[in-house]
N, C-alpha and C. Protein backbone atom coordinates (compact mmCIF):
# COMPACT_ATOMS: atom_id res chain seq x y z
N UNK A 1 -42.32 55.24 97.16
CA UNK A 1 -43.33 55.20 98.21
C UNK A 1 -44.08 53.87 98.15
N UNK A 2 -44.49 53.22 99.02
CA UNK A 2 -44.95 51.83 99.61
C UNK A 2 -46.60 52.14 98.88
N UNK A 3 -46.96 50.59 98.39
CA UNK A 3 -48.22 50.84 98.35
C UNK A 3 -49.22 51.33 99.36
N UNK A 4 -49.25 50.83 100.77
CA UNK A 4 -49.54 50.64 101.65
C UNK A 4 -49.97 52.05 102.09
N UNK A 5 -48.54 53.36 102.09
CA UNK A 5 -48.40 54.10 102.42
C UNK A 5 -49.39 55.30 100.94
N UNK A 6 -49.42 54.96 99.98
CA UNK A 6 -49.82 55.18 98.95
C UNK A 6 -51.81 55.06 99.45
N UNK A 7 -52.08 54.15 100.19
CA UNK A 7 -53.72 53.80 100.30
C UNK A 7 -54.01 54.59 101.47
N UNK A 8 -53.11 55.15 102.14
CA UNK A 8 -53.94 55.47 103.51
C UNK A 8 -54.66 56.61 103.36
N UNK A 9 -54.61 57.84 102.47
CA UNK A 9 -55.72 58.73 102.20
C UNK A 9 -57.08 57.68 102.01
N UNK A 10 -57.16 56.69 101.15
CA UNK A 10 -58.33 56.36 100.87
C UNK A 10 -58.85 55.42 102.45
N UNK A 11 -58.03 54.91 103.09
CA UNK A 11 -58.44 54.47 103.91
C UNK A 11 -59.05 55.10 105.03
N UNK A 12 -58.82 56.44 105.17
CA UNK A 12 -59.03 56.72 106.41
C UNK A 12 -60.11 58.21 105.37
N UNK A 13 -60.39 57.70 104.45
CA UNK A 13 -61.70 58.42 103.81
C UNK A 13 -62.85 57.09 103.91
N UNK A 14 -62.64 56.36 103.89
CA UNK A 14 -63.54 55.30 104.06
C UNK A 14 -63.85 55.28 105.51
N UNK A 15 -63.17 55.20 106.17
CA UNK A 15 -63.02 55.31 108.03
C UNK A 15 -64.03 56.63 108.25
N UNK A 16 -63.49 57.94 107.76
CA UNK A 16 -64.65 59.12 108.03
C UNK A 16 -65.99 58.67 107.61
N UNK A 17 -66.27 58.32 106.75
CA UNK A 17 -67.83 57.93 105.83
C UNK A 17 -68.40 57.18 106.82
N UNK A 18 -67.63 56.02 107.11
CA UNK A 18 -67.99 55.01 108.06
C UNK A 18 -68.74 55.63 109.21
N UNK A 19 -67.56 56.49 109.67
CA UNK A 19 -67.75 56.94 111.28
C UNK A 19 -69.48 58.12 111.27
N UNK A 20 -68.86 58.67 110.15
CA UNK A 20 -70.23 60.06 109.15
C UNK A 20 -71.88 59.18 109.51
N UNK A 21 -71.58 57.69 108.71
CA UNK A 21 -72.82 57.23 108.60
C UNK A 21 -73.36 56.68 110.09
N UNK A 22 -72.27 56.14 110.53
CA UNK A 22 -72.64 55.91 111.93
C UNK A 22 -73.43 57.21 112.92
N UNK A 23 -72.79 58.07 113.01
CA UNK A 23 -72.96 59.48 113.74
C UNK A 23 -74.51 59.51 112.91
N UNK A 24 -74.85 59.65 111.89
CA UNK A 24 -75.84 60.53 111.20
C UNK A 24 -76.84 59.31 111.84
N UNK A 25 -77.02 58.10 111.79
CA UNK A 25 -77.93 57.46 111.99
C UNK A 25 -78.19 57.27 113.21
N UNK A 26 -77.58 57.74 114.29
CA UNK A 26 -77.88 57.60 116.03
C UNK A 26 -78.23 58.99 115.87
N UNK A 27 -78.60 59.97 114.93
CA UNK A 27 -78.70 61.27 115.77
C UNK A 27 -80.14 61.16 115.86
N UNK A 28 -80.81 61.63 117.19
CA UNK A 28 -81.62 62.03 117.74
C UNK A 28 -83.18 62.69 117.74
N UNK A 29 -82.22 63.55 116.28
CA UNK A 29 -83.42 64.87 115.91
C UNK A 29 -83.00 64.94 114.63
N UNK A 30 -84.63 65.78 114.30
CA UNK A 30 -84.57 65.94 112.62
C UNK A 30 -83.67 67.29 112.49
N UNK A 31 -83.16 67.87 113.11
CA UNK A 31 -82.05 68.96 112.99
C UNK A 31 -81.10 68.36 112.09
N UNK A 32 -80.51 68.72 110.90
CA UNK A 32 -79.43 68.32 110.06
C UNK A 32 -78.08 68.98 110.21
N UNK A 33 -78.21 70.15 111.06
CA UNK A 33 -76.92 71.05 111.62
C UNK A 33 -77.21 71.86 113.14
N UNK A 34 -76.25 72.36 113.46
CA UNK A 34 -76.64 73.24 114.89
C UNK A 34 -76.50 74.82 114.02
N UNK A 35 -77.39 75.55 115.04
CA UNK A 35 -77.50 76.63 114.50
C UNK A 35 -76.94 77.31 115.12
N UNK A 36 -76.42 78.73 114.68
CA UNK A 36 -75.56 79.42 115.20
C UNK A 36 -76.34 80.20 116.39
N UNK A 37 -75.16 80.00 117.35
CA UNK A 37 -75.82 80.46 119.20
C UNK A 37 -74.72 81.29 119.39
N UNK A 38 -74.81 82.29 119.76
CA UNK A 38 -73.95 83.68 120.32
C UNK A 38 -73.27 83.06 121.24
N UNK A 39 -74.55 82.41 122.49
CA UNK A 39 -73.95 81.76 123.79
C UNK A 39 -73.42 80.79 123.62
N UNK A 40 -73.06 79.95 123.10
CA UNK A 40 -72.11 79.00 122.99
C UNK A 40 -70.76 79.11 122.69
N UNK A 41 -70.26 78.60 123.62
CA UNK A 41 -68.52 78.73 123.75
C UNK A 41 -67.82 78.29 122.64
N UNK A 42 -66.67 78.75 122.78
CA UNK A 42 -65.36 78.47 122.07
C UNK A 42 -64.32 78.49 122.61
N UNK A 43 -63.16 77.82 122.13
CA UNK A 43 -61.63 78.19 123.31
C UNK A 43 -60.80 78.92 122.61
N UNK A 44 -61.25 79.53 121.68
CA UNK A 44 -60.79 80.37 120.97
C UNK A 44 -61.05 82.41 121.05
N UNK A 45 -60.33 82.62 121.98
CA UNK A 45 -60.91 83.96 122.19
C UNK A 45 -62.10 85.22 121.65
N UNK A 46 -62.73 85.87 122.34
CA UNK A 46 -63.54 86.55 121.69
C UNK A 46 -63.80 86.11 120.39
N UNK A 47 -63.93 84.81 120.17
CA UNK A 47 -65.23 83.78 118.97
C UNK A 47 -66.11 82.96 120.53
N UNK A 48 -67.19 82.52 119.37
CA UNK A 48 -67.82 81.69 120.07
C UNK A 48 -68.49 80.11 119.07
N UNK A 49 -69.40 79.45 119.35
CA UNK A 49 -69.43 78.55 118.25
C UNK A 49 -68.46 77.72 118.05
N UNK A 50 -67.81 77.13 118.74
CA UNK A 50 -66.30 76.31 118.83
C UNK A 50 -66.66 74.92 117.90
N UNK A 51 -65.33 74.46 117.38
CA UNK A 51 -65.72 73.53 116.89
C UNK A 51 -64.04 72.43 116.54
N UNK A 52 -63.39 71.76 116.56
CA UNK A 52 -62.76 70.78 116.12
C UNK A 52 -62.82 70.09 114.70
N UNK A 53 -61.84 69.99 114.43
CA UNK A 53 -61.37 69.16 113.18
C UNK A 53 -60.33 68.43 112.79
N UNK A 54 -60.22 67.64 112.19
CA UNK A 54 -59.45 66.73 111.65
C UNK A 54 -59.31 66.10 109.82
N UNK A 55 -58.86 66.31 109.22
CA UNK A 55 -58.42 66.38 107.57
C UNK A 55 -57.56 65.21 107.36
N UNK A 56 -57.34 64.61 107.02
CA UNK A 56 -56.12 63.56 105.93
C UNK A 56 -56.27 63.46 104.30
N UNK A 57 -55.48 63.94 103.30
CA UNK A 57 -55.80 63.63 102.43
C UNK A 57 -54.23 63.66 101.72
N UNK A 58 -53.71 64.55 100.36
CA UNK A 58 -52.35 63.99 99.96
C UNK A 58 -51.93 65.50 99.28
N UNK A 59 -50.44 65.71 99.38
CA UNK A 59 -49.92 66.78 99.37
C UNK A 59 -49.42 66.87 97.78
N UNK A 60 -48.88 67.88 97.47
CA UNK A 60 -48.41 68.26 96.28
C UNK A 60 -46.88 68.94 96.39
N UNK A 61 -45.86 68.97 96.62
CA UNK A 61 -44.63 69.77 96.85
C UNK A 61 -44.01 70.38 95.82
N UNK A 62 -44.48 71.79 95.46
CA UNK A 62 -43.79 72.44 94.24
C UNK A 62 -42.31 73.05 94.45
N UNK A 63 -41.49 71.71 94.58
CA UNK A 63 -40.15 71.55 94.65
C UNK A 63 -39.35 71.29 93.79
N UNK A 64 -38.20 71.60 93.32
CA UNK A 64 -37.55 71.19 92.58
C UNK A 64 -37.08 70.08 92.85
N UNK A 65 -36.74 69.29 91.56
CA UNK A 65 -36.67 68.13 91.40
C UNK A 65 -34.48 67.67 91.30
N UNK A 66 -33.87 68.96 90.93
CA UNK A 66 -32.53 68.90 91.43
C UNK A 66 -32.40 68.76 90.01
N UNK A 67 -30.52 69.05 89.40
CA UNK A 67 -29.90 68.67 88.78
C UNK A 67 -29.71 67.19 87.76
N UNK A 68 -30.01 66.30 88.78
CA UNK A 68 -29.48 65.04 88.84
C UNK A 68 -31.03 64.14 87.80
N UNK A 69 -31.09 62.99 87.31
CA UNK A 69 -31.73 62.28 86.85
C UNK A 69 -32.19 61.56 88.41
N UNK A 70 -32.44 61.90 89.36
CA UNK A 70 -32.48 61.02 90.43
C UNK A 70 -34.13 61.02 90.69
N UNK A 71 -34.29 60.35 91.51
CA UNK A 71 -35.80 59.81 91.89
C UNK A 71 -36.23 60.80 92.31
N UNK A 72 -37.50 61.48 92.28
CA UNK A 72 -38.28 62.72 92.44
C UNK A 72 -39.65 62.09 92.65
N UNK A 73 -40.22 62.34 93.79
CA UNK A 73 -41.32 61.88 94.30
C UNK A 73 -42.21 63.15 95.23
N UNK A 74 -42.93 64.40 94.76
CA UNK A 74 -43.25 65.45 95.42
C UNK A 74 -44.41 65.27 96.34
N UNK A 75 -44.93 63.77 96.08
CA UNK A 75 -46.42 63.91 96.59
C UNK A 75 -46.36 62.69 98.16
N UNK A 76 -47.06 63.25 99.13
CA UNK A 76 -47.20 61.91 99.82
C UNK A 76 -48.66 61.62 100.87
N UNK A 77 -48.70 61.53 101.82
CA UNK A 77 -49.88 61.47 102.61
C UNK A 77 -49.90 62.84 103.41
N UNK A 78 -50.86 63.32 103.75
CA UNK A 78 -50.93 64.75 104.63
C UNK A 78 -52.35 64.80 105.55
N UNK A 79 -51.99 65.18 106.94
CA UNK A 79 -52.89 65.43 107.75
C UNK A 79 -53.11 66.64 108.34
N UNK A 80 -53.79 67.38 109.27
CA UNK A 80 -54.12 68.02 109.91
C UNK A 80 -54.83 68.28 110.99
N UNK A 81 -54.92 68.96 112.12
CA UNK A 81 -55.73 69.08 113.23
C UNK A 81 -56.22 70.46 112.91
N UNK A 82 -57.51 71.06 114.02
CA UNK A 82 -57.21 72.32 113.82
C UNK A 82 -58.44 72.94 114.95
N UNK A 83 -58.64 73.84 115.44
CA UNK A 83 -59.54 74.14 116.38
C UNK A 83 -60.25 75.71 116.25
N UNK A 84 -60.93 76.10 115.73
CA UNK A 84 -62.01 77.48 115.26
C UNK A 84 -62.95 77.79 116.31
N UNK A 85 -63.63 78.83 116.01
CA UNK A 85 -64.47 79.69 116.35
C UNK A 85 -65.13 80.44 115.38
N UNK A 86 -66.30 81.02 115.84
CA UNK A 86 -66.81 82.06 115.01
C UNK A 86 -67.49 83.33 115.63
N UNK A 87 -66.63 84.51 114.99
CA UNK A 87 -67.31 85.94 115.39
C UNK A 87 -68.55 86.25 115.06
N UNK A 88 -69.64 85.90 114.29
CA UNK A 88 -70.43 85.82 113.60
C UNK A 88 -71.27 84.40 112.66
N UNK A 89 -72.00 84.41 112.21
CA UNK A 89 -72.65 83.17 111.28
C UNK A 89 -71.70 83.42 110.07
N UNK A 90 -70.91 84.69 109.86
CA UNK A 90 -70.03 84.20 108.32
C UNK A 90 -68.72 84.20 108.37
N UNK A 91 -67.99 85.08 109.69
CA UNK A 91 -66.84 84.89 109.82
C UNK A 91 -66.00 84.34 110.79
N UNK A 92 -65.09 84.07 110.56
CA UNK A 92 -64.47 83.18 111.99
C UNK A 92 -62.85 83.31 111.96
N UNK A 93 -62.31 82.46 113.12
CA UNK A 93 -61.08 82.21 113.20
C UNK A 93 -60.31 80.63 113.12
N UNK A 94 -59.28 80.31 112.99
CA UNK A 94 -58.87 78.79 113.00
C UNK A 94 -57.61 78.93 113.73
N UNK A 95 -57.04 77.77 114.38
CA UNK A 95 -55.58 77.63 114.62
C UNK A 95 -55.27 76.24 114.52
N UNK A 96 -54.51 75.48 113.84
CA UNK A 96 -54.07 74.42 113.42
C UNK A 96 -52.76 73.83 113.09
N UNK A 97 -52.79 72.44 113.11
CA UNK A 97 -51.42 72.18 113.22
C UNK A 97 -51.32 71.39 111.82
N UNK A 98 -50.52 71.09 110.60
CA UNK A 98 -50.68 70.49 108.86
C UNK A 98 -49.06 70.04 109.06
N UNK A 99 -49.53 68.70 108.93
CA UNK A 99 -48.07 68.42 108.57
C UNK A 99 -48.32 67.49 106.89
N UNK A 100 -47.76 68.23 106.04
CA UNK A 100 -47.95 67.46 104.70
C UNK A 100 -47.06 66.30 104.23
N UNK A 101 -46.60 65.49 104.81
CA UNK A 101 -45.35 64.19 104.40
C UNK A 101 -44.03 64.64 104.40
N UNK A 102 -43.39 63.73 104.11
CA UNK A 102 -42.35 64.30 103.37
C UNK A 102 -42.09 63.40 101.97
N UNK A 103 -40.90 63.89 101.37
CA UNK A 103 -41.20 63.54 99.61
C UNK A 103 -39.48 62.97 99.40
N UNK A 104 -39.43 61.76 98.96
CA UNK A 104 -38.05 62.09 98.18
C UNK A 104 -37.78 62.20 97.19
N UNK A 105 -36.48 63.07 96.67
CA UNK A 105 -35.93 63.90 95.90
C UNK A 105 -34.81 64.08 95.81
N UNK A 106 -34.00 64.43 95.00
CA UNK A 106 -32.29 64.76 94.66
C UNK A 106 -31.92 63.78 95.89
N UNK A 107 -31.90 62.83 95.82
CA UNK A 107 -30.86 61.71 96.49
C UNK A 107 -31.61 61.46 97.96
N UNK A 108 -32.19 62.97 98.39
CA UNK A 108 -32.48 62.62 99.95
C UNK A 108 -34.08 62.68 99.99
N UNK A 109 -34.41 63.66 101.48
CA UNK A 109 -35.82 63.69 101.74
C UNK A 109 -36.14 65.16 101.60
N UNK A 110 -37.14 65.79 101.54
CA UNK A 110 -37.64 66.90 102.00
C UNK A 110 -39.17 66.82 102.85
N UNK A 111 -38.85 67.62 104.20
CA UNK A 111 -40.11 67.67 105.13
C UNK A 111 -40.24 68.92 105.28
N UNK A 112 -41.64 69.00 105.84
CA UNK A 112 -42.21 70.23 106.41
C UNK A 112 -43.18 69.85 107.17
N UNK A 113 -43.82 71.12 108.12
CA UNK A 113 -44.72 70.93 109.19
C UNK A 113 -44.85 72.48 109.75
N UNK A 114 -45.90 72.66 109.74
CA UNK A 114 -46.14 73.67 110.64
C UNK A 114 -47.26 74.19 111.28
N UNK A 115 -47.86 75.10 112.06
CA UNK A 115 -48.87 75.85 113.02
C UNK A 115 -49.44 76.85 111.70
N UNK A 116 -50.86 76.97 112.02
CA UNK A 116 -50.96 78.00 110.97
C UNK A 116 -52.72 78.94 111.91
N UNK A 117 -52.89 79.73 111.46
CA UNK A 117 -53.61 80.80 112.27
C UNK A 117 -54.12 81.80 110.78
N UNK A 118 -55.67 81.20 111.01
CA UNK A 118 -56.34 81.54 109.70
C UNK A 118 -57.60 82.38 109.84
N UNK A 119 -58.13 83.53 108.83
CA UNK A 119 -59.52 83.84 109.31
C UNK A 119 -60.33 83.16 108.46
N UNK A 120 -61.50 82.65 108.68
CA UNK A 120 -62.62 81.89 108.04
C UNK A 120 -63.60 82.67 107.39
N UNK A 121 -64.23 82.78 106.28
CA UNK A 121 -65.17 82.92 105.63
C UNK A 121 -65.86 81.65 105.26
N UNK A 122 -67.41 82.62 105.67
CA UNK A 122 -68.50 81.25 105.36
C UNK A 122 -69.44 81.90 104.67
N UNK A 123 -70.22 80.71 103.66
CA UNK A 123 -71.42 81.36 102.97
C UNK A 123 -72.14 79.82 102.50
N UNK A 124 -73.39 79.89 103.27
CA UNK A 124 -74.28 79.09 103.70
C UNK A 124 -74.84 78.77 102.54
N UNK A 125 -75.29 77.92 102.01
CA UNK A 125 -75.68 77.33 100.84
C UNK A 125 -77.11 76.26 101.14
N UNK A 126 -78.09 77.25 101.65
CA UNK A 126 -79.10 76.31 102.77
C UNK A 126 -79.23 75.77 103.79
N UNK A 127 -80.08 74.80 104.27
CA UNK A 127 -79.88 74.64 105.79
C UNK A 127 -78.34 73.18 106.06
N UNK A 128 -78.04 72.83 105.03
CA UNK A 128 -76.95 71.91 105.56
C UNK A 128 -75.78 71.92 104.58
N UNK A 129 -75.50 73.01 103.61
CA UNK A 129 -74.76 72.43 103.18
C UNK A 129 -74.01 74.52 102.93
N UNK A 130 -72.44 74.44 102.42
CA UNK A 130 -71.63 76.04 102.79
C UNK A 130 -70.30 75.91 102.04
N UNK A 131 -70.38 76.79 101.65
CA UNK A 131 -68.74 77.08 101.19
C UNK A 131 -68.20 77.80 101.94
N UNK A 132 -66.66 77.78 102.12
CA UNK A 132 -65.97 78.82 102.63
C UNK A 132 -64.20 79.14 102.45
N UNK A 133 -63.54 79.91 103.07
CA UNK A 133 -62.38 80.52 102.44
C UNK A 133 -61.67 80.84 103.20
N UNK A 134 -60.66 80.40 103.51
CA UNK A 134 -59.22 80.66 104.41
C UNK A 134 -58.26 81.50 103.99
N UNK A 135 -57.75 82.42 105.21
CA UNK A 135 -56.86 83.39 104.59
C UNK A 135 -56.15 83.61 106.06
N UNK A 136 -54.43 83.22 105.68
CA UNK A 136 -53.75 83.25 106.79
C UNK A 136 -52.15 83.30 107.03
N UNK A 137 -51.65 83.07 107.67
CA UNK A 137 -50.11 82.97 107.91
C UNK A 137 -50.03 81.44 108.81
N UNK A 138 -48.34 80.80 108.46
CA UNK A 138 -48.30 79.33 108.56
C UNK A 138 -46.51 79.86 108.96
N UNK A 139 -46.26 78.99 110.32
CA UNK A 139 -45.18 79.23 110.97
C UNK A 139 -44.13 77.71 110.63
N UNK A 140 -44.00 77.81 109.66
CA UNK A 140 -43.06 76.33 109.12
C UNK A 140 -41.96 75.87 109.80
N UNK A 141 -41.88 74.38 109.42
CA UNK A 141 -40.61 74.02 110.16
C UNK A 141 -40.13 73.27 108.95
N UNK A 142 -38.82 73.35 108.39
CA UNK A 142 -38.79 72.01 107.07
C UNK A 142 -37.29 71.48 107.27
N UNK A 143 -37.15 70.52 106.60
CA UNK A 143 -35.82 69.88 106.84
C UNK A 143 -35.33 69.31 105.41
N UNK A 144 -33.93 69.43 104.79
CA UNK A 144 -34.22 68.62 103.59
C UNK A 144 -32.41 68.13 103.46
N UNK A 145 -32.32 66.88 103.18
CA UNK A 145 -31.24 66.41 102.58
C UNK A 145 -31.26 66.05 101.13
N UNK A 146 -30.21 66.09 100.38
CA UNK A 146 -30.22 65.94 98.95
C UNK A 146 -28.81 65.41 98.67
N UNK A 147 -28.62 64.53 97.44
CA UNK A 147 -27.08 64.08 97.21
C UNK A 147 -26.34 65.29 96.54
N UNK A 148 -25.02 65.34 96.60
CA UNK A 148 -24.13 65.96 96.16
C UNK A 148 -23.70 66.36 94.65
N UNK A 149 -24.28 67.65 93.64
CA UNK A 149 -24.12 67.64 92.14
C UNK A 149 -25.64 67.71 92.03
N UNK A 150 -26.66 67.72 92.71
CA UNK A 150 -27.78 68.35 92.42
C UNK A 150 -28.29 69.81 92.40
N UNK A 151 -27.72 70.65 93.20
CA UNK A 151 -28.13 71.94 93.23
C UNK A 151 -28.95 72.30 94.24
N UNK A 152 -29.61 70.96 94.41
CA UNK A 152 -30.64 71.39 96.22
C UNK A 152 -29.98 71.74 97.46
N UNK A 153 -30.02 72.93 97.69
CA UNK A 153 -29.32 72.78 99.18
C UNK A 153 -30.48 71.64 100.66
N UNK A 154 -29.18 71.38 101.03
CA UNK A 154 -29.71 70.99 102.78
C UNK A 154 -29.77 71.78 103.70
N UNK A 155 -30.35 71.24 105.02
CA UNK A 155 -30.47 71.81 105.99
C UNK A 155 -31.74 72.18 106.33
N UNK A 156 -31.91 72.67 107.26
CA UNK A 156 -32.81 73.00 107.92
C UNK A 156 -33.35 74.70 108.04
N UNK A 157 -35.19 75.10 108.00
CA UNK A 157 -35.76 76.19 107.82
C UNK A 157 -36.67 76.47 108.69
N UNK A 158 -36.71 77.24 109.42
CA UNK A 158 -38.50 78.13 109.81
C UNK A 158 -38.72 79.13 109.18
N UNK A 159 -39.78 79.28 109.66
CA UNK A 159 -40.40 81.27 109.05
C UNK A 159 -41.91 80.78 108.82
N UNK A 160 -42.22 82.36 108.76
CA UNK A 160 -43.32 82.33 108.04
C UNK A 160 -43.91 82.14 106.82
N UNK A 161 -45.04 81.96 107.01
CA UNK A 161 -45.68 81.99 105.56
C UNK A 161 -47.34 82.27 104.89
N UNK A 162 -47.43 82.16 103.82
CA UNK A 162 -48.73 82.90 103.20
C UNK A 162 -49.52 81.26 103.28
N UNK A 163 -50.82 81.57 103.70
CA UNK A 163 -51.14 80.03 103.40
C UNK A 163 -53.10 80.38 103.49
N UNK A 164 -53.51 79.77 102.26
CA UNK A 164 -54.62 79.91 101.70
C UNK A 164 -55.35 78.77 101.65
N UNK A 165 -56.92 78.62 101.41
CA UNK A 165 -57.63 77.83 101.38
C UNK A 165 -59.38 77.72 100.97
N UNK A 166 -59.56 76.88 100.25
CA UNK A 166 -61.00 76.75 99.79
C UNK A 166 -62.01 75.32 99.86
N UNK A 167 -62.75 75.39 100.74
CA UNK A 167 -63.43 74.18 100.70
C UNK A 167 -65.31 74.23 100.90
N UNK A 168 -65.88 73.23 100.72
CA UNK A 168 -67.15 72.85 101.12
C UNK A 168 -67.56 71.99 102.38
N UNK A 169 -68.11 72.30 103.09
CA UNK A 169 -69.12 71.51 103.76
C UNK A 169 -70.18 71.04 103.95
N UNK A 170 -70.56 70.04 104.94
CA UNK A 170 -72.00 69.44 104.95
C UNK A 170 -72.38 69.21 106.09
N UNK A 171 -73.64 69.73 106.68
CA UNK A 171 -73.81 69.28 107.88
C UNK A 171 -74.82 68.27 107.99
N UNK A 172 -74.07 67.28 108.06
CA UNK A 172 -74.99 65.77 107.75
C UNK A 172 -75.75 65.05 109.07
N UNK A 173 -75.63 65.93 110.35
CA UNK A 173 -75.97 65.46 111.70
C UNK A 173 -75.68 66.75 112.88
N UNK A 174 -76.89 66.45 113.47
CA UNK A 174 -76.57 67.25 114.28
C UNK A 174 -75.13 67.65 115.28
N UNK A 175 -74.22 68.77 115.19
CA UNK A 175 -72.71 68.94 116.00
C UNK A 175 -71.67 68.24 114.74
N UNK A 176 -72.69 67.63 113.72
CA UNK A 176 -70.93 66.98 112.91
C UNK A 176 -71.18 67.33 111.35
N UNK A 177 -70.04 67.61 110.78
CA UNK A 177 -70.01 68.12 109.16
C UNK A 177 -68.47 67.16 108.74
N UNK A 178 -69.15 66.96 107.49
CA UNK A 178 -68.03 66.31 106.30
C UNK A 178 -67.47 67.94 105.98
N UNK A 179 -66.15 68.00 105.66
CA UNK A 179 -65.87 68.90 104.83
C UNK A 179 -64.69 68.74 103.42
N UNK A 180 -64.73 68.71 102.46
CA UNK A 180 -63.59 68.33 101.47
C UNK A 180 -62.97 69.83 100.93
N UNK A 181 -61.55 69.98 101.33
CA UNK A 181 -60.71 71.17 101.10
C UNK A 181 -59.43 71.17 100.44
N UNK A 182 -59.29 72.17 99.59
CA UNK A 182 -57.54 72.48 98.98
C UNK A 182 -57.18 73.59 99.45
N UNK A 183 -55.84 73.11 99.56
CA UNK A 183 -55.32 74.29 100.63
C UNK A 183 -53.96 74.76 99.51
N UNK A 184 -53.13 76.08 99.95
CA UNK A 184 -51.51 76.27 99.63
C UNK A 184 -50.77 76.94 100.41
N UNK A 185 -50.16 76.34 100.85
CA UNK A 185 -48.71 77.21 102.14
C UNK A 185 -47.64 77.21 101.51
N UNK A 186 -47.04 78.42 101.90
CA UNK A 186 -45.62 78.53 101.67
C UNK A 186 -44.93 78.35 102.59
N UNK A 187 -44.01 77.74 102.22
CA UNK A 187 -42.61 77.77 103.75
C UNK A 187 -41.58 77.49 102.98
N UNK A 188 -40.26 78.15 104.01
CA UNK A 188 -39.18 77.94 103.88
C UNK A 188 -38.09 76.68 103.79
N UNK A 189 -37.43 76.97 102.80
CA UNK A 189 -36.86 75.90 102.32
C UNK A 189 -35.10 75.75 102.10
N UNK A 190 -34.43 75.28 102.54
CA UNK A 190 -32.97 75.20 102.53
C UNK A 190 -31.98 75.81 101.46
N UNK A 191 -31.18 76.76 100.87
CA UNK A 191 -30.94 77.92 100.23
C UNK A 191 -31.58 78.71 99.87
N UNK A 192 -32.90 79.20 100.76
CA UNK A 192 -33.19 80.62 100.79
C UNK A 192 -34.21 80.56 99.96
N UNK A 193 -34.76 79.13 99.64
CA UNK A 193 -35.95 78.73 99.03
C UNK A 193 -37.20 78.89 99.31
N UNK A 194 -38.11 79.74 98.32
CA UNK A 194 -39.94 79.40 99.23
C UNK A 194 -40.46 79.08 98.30
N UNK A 195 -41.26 77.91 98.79
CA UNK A 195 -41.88 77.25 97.81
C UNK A 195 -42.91 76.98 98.58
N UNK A 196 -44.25 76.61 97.48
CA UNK A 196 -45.35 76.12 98.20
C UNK A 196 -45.92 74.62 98.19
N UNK A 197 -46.40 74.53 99.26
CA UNK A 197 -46.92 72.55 99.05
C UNK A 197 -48.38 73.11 99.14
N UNK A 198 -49.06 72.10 98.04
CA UNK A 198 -50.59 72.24 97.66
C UNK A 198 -51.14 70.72 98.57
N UNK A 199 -52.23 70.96 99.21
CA UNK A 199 -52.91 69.76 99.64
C UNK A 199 -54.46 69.67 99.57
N UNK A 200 -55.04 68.39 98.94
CA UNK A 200 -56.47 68.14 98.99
C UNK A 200 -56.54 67.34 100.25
N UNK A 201 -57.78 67.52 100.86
CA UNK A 201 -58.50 66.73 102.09
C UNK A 201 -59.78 66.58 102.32
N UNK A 202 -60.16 65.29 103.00
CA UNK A 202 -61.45 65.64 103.44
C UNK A 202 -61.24 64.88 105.12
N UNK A 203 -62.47 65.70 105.87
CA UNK A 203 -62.14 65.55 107.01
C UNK A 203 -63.74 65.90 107.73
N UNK A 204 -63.36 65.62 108.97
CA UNK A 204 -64.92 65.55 110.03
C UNK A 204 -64.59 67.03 110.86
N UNK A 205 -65.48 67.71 111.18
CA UNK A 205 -65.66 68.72 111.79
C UNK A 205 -66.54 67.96 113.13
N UNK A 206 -66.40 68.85 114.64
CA UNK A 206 -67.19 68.39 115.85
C UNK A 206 -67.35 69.61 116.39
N UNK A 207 -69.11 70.37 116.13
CA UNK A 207 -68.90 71.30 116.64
C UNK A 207 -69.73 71.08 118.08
N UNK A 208 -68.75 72.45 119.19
CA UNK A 208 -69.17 71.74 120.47
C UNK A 208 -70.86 71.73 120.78
């Protein structure tokens, strides 16, 4: 993996901070978060409280490494989108799209990507700052080539999967929060393989 390609978690953590400090210092009012409003929309069905996000940080692929003495590289850059609601001030919903890199291994590549549809737990930790807890299913897509005398099969996978999560937030401005999260999905993998990729992130929340 390229140095280059190796810096872009940190770069585009420097880019959020940037953008964080910018946002926090044009805001308006001494409000440090928005408070939860029944009436406020979401595009997320029967939730309300809508909100947007965006994550980049770096994956973990608990993959085998093959037969072979060959180059094994499980980790790479990983992003995410994702769009929530909330039924309440503690619980909610998510739907999102994680694509974690891909990695090479036994001669070739291994990828994945998928949609995932999560319920949210929240627990407020004062007026700006919360933990909370993801619990969900993740509709994978993966692809993997490998050289010949390794044992990895190729080809191509969907399905479902179990996919979990724990992070903190901050609401550092009014409508916007830092949040830093680890996540684990499972998906399917080429001979009938499930394995899970682990990912840390941090990312900007925009709630509407």
């Amino acid at each position: 993996m390229t140095r280059l390609t190796r810096s872009l978690p940190f770069q585009a953590l420097a880019l959020a901070v940037t953008l964080g400090t910018a946002v926090a210092a044009q805001a308006q009012t001494t409000m440090s978060s928005t408070p939860y409003d029944a009436n406020r929309t979401s595009w997320i069905p029967y939730t309300n409280n809508g909100y947007f996000g965006i994550n980049v940080g770096r994956s973990d692929f608990q993959t085998s490494c093959g037969a072979l003495a060959l180059r094994c590289d499980n980790s790479d850059s990983t992003g995410k989108i994702y769009l929530g609601g909330l039924f309440n001030p503690y619980f909610g919903a998510e739907v999102g799209y994680s694509n974690p890199g891909n990695v090479r291994r036994a001669g070739g590549t291994t990828e994945a990507h998928g949609i995932n549809l999560s319920l949210v737990g929240r627990l407020p930790l004062g007026s700006q700052f919360s933990l909370y807890g993801k619990l969900g299913a993740n509709y994978g897509r993966t692809r993997v080539s490998s050289a010949a005398g390794t044992g990895i099969a190729s080809g191509r996978e969907n399905g479902w999967g179990p996919t979990y999560a724990i992070g903190a937030s901050w609401d550092f401005a009014t409508n916007w929060s830092a949040v830093l999260e680890a996540d684990r999905t499972r998906y399917d993998f080429a001979g009938n393989n499930r394995d899970w990729v682990r990912t840390t992130s941090v990312g900007l929340q925009y709630r509407f």
